[in-house]
N, C-alpha and C. Protein backbone atom coordinates (compact mmCIF):
# COMPACT_ATOMS: atom_id res chain seq x y z
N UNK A 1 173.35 91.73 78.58
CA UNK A 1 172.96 90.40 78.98
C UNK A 1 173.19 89.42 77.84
N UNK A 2 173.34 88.05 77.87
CA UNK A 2 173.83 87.16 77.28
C UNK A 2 172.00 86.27 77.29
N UNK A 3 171.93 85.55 75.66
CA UNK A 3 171.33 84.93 75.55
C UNK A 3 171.47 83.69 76.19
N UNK A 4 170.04 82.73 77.23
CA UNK A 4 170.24 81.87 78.05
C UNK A 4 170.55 80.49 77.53
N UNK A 5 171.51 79.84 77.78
CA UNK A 5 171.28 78.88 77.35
C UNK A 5 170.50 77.70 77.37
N UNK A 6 169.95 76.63 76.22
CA UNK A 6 169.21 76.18 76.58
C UNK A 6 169.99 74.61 75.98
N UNK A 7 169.46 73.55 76.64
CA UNK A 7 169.90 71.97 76.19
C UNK A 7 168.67 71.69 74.77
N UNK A 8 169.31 70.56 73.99
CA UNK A 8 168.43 70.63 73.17
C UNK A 8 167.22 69.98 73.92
N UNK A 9 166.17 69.76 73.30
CA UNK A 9 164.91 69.41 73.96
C UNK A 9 164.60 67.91 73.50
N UNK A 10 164.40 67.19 74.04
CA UNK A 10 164.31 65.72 74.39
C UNK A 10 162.74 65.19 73.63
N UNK A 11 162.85 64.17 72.83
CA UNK A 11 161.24 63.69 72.64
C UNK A 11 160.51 63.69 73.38
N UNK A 12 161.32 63.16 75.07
CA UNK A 12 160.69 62.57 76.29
C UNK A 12 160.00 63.79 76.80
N UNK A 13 160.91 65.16 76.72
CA UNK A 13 160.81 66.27 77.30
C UNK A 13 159.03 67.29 76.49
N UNK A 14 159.00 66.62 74.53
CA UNK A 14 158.03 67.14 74.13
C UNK A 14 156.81 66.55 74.89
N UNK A 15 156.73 65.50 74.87
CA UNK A 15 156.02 64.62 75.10
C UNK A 15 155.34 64.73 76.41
N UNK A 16 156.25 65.18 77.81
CA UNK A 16 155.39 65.93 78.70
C UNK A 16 155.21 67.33 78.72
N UNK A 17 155.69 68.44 77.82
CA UNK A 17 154.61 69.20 77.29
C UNK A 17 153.53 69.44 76.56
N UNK A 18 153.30 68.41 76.04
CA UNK A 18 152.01 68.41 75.40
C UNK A 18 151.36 67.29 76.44
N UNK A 19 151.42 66.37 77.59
CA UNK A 19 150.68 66.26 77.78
C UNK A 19 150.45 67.17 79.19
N UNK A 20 151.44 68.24 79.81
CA UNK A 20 150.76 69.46 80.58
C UNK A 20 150.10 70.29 79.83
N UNK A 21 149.97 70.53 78.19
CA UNK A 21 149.71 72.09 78.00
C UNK A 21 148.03 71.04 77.37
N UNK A 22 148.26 69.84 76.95
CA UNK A 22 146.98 69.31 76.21
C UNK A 22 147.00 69.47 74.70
N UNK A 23 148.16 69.96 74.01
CA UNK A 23 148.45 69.73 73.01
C UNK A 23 149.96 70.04 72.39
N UNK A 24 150.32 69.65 71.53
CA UNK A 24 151.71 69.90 71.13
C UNK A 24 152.62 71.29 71.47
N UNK A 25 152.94 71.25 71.57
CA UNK A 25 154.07 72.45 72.11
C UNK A 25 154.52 73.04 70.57
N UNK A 26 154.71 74.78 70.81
CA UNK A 26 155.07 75.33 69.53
C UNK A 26 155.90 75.95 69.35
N UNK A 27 157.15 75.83 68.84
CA UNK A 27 158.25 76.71 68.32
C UNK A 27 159.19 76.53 70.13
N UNK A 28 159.31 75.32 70.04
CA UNK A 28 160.06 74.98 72.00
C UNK A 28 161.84 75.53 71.58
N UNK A 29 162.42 76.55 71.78
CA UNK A 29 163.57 76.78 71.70
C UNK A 29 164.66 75.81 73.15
N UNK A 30 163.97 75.60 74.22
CA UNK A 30 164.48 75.17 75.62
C UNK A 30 163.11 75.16 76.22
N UNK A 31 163.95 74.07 77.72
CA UNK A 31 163.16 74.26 78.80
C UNK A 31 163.80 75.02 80.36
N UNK A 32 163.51 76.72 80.17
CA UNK A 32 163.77 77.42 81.12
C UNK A 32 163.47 77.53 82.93
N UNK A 33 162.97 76.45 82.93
CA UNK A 33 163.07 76.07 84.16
C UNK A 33 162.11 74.82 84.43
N UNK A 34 162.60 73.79 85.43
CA UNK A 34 162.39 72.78 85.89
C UNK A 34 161.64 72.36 87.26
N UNK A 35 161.01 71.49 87.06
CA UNK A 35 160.60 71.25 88.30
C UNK A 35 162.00 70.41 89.70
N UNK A 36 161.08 70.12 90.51
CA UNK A 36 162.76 69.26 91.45
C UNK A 36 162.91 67.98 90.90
N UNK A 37 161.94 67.63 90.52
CA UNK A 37 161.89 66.47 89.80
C UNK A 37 162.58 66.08 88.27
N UNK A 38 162.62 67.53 87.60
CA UNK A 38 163.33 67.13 86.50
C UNK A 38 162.01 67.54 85.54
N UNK A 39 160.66 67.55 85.29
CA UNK A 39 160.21 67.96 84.45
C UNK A 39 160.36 69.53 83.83
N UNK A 40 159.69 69.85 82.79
CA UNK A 40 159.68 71.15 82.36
C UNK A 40 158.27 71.81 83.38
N UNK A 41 158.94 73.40 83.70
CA UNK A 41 158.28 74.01 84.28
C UNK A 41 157.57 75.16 83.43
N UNK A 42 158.44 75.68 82.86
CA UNK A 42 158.75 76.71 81.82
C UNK A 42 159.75 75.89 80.59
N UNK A 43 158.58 76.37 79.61
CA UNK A 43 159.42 76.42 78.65
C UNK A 43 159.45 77.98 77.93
N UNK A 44 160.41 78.25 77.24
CA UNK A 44 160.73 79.35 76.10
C UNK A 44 160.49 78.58 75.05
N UNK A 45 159.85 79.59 74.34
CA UNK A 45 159.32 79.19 72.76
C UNK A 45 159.62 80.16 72.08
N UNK A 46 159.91 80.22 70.66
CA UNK A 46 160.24 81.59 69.62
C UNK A 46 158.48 81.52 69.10
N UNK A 47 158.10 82.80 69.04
CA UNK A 47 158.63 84.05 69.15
C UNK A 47 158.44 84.61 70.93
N UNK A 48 157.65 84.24 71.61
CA UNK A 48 157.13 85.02 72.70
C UNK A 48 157.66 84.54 73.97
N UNK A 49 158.34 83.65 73.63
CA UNK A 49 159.79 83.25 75.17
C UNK A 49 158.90 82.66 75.97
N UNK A 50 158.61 82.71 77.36
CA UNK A 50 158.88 81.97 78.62
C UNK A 50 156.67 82.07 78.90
N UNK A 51 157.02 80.64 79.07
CA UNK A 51 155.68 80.19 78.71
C UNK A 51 155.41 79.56 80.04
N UNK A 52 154.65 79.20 80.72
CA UNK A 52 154.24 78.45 82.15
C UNK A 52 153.80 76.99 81.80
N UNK A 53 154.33 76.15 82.38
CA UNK A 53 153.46 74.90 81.53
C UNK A 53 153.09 74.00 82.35
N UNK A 54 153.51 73.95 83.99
CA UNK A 54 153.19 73.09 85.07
C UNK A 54 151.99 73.41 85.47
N UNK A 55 151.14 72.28 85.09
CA UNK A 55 149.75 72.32 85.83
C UNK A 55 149.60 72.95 87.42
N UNK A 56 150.54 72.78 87.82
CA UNK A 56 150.32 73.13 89.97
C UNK A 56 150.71 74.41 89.58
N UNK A 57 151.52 75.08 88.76
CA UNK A 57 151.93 76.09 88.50
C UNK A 57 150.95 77.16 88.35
N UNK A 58 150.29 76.63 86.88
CA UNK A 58 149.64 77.54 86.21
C UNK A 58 148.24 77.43 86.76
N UNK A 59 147.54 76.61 87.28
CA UNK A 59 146.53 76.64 88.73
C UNK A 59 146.56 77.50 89.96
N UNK A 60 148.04 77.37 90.23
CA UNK A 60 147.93 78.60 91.37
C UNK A 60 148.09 80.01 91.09
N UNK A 61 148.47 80.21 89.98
CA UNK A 61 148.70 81.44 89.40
C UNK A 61 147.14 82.13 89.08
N UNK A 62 146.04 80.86 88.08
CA UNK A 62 144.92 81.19 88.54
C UNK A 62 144.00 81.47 89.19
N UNK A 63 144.33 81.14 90.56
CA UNK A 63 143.74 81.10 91.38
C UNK A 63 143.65 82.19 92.21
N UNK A 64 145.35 83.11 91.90
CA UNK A 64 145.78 84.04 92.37
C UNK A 64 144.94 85.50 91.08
N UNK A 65 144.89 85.13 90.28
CA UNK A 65 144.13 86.12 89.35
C UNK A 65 142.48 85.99 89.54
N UNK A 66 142.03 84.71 89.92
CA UNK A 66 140.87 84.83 90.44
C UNK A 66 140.54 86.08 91.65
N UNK A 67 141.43 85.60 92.68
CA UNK A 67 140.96 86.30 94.13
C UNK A 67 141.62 87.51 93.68
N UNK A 68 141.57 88.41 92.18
CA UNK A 68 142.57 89.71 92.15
C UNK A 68 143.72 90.33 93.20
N UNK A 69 144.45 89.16 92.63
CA UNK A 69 145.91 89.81 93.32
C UNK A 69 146.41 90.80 92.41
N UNK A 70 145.76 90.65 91.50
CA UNK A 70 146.95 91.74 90.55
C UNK A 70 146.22 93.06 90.89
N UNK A 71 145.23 93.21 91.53
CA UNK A 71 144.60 94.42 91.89
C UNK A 71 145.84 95.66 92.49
N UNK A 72 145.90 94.57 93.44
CA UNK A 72 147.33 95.14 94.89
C UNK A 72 148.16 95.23 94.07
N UNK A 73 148.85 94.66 93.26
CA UNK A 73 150.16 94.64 92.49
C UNK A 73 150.27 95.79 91.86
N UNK A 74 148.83 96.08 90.89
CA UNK A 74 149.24 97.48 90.44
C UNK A 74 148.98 98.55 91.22
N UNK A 75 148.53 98.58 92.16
CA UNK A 75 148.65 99.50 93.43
C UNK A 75 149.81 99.61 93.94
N UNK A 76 150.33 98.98 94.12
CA UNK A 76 151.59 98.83 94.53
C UNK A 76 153.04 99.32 93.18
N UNK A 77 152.49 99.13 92.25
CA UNK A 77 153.66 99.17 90.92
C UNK A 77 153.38 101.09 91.15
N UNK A 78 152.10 101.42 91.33
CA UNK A 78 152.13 102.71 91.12
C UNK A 78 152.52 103.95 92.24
N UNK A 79 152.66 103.22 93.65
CA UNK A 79 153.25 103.58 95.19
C UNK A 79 154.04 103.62 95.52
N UNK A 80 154.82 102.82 94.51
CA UNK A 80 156.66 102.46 95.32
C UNK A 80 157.26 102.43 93.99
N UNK A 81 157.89 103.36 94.06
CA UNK A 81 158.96 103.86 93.12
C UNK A 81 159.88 102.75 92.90
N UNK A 82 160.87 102.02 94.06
CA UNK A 82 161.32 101.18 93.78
C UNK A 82 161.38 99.88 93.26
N UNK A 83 159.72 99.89 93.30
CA UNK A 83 159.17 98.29 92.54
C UNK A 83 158.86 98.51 91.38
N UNK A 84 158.40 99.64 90.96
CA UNK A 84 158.09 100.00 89.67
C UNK A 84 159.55 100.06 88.89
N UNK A 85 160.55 100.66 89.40
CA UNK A 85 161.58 100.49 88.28
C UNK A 85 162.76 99.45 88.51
N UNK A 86 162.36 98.08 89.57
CA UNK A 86 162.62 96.88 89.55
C UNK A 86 161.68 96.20 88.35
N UNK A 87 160.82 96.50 88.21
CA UNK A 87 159.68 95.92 87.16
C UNK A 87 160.31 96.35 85.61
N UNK A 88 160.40 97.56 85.48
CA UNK A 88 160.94 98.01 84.09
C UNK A 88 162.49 96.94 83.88
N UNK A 89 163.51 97.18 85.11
CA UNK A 89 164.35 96.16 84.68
C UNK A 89 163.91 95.07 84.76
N UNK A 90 162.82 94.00 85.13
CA UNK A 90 162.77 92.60 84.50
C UNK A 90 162.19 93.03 83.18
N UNK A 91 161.45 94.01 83.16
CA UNK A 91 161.25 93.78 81.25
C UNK A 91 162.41 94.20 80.49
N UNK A 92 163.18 94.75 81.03
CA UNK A 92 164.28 94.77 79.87
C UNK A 92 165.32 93.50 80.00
N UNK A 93 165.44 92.78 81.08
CA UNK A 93 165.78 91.47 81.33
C UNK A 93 165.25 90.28 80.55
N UNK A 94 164.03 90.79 80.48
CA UNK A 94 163.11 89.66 79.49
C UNK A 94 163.33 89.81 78.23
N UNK A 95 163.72 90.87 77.83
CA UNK A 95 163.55 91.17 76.03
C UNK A 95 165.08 90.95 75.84
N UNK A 96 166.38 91.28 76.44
CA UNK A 96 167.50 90.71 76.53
C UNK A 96 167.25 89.22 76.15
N UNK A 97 166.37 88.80 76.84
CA UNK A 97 166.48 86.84 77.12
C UNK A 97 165.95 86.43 75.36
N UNK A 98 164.88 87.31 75.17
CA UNK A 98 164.62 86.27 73.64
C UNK A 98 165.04 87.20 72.63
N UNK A 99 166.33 88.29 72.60
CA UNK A 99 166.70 89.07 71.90
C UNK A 99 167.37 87.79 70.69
N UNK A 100 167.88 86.98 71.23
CA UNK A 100 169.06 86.05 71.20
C UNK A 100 168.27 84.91 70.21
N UNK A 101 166.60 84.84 70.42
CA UNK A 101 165.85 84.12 69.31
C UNK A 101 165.32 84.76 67.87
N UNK A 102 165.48 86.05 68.13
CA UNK A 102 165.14 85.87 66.43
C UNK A 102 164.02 87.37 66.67
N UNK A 103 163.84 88.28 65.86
CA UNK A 103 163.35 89.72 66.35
C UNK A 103 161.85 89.42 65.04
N UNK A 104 160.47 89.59 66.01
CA UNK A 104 159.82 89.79 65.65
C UNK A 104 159.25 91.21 65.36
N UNK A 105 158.99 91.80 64.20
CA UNK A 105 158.55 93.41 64.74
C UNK A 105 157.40 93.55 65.12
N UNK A 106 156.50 92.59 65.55
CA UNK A 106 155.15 92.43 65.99
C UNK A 106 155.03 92.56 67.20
N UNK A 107 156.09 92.47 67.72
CA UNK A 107 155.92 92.60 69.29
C UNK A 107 157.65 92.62 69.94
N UNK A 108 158.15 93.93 68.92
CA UNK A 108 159.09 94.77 69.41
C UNK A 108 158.97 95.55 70.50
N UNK A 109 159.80 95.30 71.60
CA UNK A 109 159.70 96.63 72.60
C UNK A 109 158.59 95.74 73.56
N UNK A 110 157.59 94.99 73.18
CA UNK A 110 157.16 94.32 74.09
C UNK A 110 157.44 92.58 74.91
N UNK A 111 157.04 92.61 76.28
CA UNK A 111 157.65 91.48 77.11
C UNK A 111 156.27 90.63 77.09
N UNK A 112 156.09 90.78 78.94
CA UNK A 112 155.10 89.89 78.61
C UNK A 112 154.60 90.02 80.14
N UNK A 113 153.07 89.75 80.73
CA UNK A 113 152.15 90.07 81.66
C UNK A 113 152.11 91.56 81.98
N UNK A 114 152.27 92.47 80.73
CA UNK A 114 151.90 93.88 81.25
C UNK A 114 153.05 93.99 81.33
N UNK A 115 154.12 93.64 81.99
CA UNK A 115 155.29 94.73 81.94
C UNK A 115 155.75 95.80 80.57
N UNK A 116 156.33 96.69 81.12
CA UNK A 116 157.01 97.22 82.15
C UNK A 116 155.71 97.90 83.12
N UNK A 117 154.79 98.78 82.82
CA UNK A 117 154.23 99.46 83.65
C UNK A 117 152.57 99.04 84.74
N UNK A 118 152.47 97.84 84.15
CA UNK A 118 151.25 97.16 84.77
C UNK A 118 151.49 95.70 84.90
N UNK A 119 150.39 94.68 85.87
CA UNK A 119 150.39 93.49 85.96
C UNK A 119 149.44 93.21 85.27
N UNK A 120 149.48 92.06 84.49
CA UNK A 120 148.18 91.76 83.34
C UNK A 120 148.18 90.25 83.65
N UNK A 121 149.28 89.64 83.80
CA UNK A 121 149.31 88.06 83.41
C UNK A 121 150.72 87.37 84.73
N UNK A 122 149.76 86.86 85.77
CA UNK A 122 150.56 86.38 86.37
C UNK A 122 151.38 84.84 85.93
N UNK A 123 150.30 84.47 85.13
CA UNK A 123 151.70 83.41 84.31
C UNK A 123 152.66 83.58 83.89
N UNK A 124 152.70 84.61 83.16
CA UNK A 124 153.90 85.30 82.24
C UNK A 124 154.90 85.87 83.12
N UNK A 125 154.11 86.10 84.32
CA UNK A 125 155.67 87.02 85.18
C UNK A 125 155.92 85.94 86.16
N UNK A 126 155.09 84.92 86.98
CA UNK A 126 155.64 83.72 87.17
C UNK A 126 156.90 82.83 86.57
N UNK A 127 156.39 82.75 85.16
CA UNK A 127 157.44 82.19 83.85
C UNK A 127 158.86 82.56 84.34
N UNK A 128 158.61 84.21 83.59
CA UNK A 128 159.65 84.65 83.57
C UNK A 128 160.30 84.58 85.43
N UNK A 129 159.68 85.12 86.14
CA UNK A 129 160.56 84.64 87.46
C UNK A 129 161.19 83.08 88.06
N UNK A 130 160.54 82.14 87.37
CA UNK A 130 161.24 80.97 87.61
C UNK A 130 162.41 80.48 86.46
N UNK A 131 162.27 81.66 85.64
CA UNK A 131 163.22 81.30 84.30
C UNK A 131 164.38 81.95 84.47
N UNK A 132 163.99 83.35 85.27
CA UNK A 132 165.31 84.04 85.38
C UNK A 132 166.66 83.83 86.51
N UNK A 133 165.01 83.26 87.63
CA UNK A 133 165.84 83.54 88.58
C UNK A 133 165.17 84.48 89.85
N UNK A 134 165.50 83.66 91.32
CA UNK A 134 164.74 84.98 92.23
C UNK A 134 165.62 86.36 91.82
N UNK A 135 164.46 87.53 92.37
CA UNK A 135 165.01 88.69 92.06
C UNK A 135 165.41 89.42 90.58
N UNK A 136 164.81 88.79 89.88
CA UNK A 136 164.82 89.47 88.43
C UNK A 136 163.40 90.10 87.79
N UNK A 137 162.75 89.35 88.39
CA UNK A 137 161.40 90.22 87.95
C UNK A 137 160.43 89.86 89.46
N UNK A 138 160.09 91.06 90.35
CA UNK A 138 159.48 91.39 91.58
C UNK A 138 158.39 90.76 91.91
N UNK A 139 157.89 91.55 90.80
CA UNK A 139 156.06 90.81 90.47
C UNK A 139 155.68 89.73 90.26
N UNK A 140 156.38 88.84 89.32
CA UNK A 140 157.02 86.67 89.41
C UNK A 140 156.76 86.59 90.58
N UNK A 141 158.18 87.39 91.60
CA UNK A 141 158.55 86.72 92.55
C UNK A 141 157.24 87.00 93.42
N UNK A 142 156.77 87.81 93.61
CA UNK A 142 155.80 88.06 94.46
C UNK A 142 154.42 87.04 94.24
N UNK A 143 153.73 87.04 93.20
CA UNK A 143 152.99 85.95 92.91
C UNK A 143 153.55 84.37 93.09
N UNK A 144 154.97 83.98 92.86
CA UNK A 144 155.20 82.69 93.42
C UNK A 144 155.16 82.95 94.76
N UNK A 145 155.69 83.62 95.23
CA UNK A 145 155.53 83.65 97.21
C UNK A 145 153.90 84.01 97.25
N UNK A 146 153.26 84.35 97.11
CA UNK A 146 151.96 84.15 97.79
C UNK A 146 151.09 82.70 97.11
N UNK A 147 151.44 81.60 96.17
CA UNK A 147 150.94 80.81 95.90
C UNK A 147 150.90 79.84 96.07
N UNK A 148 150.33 78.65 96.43
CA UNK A 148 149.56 77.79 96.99
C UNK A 148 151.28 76.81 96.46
N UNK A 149 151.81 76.92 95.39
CA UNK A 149 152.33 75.99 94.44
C UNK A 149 153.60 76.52 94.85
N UNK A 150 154.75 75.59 94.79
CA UNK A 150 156.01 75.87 95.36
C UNK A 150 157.22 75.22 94.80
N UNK A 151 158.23 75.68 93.66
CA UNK A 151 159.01 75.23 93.16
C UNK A 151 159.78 74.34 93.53
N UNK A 152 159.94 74.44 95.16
CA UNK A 152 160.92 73.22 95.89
C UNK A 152 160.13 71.74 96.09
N UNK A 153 158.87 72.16 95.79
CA UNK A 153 158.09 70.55 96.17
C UNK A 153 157.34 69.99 94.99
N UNK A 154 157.61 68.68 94.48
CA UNK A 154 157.19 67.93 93.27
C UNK A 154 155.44 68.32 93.04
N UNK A 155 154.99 68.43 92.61
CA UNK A 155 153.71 67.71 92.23
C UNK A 155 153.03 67.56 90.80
N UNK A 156 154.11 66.85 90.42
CA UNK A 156 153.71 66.40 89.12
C UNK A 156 152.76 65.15 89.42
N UNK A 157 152.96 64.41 89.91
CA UNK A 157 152.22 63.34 89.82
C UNK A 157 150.66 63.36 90.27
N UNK A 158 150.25 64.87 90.89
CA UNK A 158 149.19 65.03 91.35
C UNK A 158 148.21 65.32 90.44
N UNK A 159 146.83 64.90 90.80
CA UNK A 159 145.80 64.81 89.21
C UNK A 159 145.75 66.25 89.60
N UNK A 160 145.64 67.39 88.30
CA UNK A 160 145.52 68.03 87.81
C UNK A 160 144.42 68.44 87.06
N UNK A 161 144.20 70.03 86.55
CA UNK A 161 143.25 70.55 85.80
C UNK A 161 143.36 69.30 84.27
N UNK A 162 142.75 68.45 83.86
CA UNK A 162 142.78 67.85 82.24
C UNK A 162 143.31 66.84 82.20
N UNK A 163 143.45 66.10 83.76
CA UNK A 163 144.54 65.06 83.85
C UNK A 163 142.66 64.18 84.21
């Protein structure tokens, strides 16, 4: 796999990440995925890559860890052979992606929401599924399809958690 490319990052572009995340943004290498609108959805940061940063985003993702979805998920990671080693390849998809930023040995060999073998953090596999791409990491995709929040429809402008 090839490191992703990223545009450089815009004042305009810091400027609404810190005011989605509520404070300055750290180590922003790109912004890995967008809203329809054009804001940052995801950004990648060095060292720990693909970060969630849309308020509608990272709300429904909570909301989805509230009502334990990840319960089913790892029920499911541990039932079906085929999702489980769709899961191992988005973590090796993921560590491909920030191979290309710079090798921490602190967190060699590791991705991010539990992968490869558990769900821990549906932000992180959200991230990474709107960063990669449908069909690169299962468990993303599965938590964006059951969530309230929907990449094809704006809602940035909607008041938000801190807004």
């Amino acid at each position: 796999m090839t490191t992703p490319p990223f545009a450089a990052v815009t004042d305009a572009e810091l400027a609404t990440l810190h005011g989605q995340l509520g404070r300055p943004a750290r180590g922003v290498v790109g912004i890995a995925a967008r809203c329809v609108c054009g804001n940052p959805t995801v950004v990648a940061t060095a060292p720990t890559f693909y970060y969630l940063t849309h308020p509608g985003a990272t709300a429904a993702m909570s909301a989805l860890e509230a009502d334990h979805a990840m319960e089913a998920m790892n029920a499911d990671l541990v039932d079906d052979d085929e999702l489980a080693a769709a899961y191992a390849r988005a973590h090796e998809a993921y560590l491909a992606d920030r191979a290309g930023f710079g090798d921490v040995p602190e967190i060699e060999g590791i991705s991010a929401g539990g992968m490869p073998t558990r769900v821990k953090c549906l932000h992180a596999l959200a991230a990474h599924a709107l960063a990669a791409g449908e069909g690169v990491n299962p468990i993303g995709d599965r938590a964006l399809a059951l969530s309230t929040w929907s990449p094809q429809r704006c809602t940035c402008a909607e008041p938000g958690p801190g807004r």
